[in-house]
N, C-alpha and C. Protein backbone atom coordinates (compact mmCIF):
# COMPACT_ATOMS: atom_id res chain seq x y z
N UNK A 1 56.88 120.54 55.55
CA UNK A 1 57.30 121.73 56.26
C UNK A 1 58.82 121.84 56.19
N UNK A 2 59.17 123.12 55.96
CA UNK A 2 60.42 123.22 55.89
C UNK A 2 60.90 124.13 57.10
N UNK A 3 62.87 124.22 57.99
CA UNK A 3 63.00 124.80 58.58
C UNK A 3 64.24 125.76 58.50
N UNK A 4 64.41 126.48 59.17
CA UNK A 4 65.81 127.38 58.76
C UNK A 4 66.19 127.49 59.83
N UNK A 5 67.58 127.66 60.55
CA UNK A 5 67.84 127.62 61.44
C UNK A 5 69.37 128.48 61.52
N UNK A 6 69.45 129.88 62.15
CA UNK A 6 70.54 130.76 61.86
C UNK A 6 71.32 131.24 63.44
N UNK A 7 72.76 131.84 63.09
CA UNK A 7 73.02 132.27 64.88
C UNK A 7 72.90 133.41 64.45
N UNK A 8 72.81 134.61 64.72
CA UNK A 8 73.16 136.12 64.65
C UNK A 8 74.68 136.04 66.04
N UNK A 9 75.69 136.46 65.70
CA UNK A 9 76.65 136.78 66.83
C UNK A 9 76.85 138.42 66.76
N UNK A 10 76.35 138.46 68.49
CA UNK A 10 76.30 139.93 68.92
C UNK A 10 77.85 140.28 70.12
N UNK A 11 77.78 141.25 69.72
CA UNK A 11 79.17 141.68 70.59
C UNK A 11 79.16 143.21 70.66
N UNK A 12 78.37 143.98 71.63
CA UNK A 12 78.24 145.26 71.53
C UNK A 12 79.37 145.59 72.73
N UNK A 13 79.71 147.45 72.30
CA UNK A 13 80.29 147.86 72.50
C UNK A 13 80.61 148.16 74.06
N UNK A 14 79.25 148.41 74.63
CA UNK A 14 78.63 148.88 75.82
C UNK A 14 78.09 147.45 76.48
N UNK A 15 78.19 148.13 77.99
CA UNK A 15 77.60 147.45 78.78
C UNK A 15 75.99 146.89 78.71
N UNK A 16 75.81 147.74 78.44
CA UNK A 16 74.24 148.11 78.17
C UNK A 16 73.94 148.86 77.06
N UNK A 17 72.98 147.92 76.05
CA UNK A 17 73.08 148.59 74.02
C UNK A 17 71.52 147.72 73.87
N UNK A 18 70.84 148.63 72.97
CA UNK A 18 69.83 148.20 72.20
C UNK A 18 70.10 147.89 70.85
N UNK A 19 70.11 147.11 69.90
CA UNK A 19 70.74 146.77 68.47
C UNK A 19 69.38 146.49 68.20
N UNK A 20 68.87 147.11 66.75
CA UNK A 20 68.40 146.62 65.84
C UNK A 20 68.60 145.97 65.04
N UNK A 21 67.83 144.79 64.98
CA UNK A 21 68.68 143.06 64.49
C UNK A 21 67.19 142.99 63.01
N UNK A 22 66.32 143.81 63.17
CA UNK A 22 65.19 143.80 62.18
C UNK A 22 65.79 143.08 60.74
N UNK A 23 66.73 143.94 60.07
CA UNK A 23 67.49 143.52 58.75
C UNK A 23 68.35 142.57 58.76
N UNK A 24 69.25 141.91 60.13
CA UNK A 24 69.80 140.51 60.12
C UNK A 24 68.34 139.52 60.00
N UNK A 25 67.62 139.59 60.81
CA UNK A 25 66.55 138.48 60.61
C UNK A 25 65.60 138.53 59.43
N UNK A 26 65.34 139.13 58.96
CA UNK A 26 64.61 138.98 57.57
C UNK A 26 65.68 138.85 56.81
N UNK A 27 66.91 138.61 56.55
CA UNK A 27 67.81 138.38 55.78
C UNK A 27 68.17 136.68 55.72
N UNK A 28 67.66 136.10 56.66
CA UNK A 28 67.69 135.29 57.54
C UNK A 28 66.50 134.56 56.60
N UNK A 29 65.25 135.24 56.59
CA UNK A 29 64.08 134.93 56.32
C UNK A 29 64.03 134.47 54.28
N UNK A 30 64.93 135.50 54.31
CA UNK A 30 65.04 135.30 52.77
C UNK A 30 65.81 134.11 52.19
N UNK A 31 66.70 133.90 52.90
CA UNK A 31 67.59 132.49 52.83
C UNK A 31 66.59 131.34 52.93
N UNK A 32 65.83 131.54 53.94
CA UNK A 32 64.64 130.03 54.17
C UNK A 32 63.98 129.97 52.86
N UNK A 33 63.66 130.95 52.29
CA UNK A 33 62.75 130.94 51.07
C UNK A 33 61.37 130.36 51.28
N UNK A 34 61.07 130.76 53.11
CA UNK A 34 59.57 130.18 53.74
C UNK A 34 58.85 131.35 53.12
N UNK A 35 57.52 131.03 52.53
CA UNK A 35 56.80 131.75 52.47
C UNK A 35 55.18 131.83 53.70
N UNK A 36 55.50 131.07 54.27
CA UNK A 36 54.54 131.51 55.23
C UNK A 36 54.40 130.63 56.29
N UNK A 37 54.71 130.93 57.60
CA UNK A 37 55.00 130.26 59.13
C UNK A 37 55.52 130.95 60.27
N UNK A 38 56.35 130.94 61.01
CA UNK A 38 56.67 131.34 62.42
C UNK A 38 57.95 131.49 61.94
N UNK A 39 58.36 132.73 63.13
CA UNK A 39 60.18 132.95 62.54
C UNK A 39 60.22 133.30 64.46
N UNK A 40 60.97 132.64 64.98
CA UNK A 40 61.84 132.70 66.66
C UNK A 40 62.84 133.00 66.83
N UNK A 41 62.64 133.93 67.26
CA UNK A 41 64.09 134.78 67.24
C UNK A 41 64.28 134.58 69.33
N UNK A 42 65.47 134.36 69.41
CA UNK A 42 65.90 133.98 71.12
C UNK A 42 67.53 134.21 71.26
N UNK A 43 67.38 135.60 72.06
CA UNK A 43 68.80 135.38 72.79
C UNK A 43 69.48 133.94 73.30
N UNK A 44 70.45 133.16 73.14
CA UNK A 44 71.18 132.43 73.75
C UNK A 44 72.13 132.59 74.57
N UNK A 45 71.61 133.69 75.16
CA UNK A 45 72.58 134.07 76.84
C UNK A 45 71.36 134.63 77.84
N UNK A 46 71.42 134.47 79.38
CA UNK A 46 70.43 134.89 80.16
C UNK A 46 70.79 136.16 80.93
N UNK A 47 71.86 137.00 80.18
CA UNK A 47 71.73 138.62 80.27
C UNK A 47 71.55 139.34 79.13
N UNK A 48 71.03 139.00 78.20
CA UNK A 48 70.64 139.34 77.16
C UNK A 48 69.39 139.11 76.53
N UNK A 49 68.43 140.22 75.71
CA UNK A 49 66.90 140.27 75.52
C UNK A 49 66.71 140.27 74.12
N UNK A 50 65.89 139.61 73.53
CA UNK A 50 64.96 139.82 72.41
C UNK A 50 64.19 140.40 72.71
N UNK A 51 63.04 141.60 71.82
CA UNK A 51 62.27 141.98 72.26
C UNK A 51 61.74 142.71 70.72
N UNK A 52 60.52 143.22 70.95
CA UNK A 52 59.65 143.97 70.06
C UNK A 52 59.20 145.20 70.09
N UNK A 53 59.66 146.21 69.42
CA UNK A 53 59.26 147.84 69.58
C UNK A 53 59.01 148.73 69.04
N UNK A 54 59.25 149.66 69.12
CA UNK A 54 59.63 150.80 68.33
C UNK A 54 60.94 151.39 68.02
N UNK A 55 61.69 151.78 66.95
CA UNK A 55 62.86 152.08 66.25
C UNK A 55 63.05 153.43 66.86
N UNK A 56 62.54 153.93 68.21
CA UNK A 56 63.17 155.09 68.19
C UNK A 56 63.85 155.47 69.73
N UNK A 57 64.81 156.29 69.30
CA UNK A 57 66.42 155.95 70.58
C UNK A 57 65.74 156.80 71.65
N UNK A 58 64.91 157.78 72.19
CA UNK A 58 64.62 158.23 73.16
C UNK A 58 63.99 157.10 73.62
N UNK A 59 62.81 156.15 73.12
CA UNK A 59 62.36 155.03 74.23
C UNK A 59 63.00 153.94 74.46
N UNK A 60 64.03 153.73 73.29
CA UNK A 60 65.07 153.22 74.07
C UNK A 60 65.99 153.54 75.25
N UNK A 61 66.67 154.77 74.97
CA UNK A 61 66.71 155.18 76.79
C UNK A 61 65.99 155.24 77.42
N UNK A 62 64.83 155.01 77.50
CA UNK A 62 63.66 154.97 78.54
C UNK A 62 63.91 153.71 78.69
N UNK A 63 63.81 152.68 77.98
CA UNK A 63 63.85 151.49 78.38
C UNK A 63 65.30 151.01 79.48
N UNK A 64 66.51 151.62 78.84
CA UNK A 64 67.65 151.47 79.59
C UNK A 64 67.34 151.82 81.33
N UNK A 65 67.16 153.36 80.94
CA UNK A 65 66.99 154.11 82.53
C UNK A 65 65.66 153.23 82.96
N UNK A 66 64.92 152.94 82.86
CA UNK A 66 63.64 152.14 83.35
C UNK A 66 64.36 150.75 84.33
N UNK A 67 65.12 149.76 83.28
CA UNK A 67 65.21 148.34 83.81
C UNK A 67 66.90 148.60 84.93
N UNK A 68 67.09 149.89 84.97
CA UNK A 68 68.10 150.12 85.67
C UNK A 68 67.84 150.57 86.63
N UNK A 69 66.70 151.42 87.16
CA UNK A 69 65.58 151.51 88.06
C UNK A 69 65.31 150.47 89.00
N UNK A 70 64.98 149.43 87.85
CA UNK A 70 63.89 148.08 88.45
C UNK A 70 65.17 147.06 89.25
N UNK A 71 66.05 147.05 88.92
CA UNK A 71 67.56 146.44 88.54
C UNK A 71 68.63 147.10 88.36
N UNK A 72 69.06 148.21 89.60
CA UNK A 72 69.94 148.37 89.47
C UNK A 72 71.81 148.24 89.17
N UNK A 73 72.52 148.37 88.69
CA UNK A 73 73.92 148.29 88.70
C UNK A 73 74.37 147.81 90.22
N UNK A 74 75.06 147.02 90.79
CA UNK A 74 75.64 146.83 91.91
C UNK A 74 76.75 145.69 92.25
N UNK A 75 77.86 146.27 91.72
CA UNK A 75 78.89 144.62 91.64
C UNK A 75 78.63 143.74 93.39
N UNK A 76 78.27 144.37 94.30
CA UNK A 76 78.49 143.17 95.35
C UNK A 76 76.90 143.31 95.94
N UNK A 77 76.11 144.09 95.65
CA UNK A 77 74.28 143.54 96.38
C UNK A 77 73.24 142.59 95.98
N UNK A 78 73.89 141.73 95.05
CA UNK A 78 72.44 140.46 94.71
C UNK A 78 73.83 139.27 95.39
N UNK A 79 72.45 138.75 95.66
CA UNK A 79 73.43 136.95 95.93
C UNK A 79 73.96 136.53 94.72
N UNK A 80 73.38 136.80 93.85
CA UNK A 80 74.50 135.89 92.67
C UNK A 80 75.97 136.24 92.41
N UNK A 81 76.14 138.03 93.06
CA UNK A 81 77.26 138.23 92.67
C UNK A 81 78.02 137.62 93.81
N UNK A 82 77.59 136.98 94.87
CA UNK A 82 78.55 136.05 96.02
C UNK A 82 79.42 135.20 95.35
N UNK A 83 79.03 134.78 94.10
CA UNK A 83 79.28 133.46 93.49
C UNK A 83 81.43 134.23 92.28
N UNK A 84 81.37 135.48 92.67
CA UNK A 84 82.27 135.97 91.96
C UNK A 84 81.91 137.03 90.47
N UNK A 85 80.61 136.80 90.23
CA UNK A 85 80.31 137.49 89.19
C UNK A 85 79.64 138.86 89.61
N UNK A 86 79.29 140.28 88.62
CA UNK A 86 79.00 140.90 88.94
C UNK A 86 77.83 141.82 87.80
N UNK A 87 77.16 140.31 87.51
CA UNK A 87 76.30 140.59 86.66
C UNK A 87 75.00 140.53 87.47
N UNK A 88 74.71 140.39 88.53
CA UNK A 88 73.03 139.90 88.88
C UNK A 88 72.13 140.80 88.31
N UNK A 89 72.27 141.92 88.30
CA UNK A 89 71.29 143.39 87.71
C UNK A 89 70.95 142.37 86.07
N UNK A 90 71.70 141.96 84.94
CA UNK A 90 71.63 141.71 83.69
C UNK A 90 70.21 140.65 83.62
N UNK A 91 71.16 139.73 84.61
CA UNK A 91 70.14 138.60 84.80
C UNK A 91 68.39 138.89 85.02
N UNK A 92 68.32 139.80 85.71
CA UNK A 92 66.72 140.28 85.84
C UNK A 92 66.27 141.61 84.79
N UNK A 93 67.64 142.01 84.17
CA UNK A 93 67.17 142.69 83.23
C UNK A 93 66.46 141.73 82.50
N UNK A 94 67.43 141.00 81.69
CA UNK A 94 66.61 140.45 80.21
C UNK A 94 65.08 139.60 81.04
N UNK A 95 65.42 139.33 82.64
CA UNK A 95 63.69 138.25 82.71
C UNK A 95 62.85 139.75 82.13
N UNK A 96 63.07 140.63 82.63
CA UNK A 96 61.96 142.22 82.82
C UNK A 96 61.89 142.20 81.26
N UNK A 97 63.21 142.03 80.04
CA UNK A 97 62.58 142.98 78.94
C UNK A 97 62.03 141.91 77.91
N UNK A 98 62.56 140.32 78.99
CA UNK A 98 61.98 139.27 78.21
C UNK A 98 63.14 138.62 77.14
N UNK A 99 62.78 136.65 76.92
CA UNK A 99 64.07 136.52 75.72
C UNK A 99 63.57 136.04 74.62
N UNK A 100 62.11 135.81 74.10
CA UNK A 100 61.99 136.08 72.30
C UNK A 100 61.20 136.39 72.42
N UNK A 101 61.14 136.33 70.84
CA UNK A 101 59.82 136.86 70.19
C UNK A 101 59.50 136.04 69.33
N UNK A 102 58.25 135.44 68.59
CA UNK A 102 57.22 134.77 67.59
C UNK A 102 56.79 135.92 66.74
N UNK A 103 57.30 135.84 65.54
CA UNK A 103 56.52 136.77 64.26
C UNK A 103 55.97 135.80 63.16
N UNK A 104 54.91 135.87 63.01
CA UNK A 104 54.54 135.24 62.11
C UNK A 104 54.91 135.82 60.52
N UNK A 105 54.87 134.57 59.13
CA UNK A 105 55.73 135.22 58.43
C UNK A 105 54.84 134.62 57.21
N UNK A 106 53.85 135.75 56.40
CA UNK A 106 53.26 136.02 55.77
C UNK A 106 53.58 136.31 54.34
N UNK A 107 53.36 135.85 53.40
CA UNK A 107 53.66 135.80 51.84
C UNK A 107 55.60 136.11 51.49
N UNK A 108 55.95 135.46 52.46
CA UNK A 108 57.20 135.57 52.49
C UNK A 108 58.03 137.16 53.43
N UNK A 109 57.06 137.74 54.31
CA UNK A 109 57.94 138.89 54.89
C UNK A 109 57.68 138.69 56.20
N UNK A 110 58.61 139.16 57.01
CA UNK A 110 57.75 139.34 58.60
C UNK A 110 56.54 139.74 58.80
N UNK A 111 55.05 139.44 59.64
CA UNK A 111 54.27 140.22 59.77
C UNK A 111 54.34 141.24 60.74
N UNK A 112 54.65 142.39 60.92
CA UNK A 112 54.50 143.27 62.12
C UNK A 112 53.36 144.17 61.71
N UNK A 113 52.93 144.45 63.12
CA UNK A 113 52.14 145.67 62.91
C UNK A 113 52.90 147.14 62.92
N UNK A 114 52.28 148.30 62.90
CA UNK A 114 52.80 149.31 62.72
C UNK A 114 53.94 149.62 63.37
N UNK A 115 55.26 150.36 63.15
CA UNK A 115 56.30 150.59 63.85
C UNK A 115 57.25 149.26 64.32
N UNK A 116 56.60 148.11 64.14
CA UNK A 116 57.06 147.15 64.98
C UNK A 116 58.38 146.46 64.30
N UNK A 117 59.58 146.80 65.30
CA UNK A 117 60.98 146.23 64.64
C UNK A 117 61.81 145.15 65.92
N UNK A 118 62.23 144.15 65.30
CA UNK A 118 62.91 143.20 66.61
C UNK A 118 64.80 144.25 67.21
N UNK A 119 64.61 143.70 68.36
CA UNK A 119 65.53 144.26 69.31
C UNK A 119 66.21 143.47 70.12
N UNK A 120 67.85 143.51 69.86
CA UNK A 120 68.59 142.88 71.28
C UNK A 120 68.97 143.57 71.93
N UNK A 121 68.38 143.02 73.26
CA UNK A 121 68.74 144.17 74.40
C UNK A 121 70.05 143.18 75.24
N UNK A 122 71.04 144.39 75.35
CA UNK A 122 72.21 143.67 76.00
C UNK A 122 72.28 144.67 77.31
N UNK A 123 72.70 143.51 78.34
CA UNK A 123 72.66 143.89 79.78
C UNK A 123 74.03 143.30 80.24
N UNK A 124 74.54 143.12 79.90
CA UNK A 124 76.27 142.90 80.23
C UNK A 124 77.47 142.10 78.61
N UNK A 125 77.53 143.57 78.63
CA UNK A 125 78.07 143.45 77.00
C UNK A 125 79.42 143.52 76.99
N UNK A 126 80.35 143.68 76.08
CA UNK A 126 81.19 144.08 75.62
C UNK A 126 82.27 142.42 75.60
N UNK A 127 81.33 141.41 74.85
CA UNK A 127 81.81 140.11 74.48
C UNK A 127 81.11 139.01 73.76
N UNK A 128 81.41 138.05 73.48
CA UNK A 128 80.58 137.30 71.98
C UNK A 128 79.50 136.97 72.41
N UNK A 129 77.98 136.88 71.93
CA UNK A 129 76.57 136.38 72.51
C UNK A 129 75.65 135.85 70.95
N UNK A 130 75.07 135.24 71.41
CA UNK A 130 74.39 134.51 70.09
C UNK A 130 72.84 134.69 70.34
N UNK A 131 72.32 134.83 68.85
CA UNK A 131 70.72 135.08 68.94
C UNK A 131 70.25 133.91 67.82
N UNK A 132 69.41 133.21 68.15
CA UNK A 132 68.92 131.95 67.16
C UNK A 132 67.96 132.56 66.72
N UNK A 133 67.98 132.23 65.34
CA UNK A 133 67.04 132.53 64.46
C UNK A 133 66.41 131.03 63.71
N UNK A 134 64.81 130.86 64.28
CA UNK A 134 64.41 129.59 63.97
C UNK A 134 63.20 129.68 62.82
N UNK A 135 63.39 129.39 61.61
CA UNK A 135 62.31 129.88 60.83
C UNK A 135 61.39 128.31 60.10
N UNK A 136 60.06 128.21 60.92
CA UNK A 136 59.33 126.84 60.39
C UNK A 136 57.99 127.38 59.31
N UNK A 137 57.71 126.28 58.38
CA UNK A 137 56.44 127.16 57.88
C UNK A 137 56.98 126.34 56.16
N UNK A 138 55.77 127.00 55.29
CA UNK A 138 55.95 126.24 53.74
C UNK A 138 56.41 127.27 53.36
């Protein structure tokens, strides 16, 4: 068994950004030269999301306005921001949109089903964040 093991470094513009990372990670995939196993893709920050969807920007603002709903913006109303920070909303974003994903990886490509493209969801942005890309399999 062979493994690949990559960072993606994210640094979006906005506070709050959906990036399509689909073409960093199969780029990723092509370097392993795996032709068939598991590819893990995982934010390495806990205000920030991996996730699986659809490529299109209206349900991505749905998704924004949704986990901003659930988790609102508020520099001083969660206990964590007692601690000096004024991220607590991020923190329960990414638990809500979730931090990887498992694609299995079939005659050498990602397998997705229809529409299906990987996504970092950033919930307190505008500085360096890392996404591991773990690819096992022959």
């Amino acid at each position: 068994m062979k493994s690949h093991t990559a960072y993606l470094w994210m640094n979006t513009s906005k506070r709050y950004e959906i990036v399509n990372i689909t073409d960093l990670v199969e780029k990723e995939l092509a370097k392993s030269q795996i032709k068939e196993g598991l590819c893990l893709v995982n934010s390495m920050h806990i205000t920030a999301s991996v996730f699986i969807n659809d490529n299109e920007s209206g349900l991505h603002r749905d998704f924004l306005k949704w986990v901003e709903k659930l988790a609102p913006y508020d520099a001083h109303g969660y206990d964590h921001n007692l601690t000096g920070e004024d991220n607590g909303d991020a923190h329960l974003k990414r638990t809500i949109m979730g931090r990887e994903v498992v694609i299995a990886v079939t005659s050498g490509r990602l397998d997705f089903g229809p529409w299906e493209q990987i996504f970092y969801g950033e919930f307190d942005g505008c500085r360096k964040k890392r996404v591991m890309v773990k690819i096992i399999g022959e």
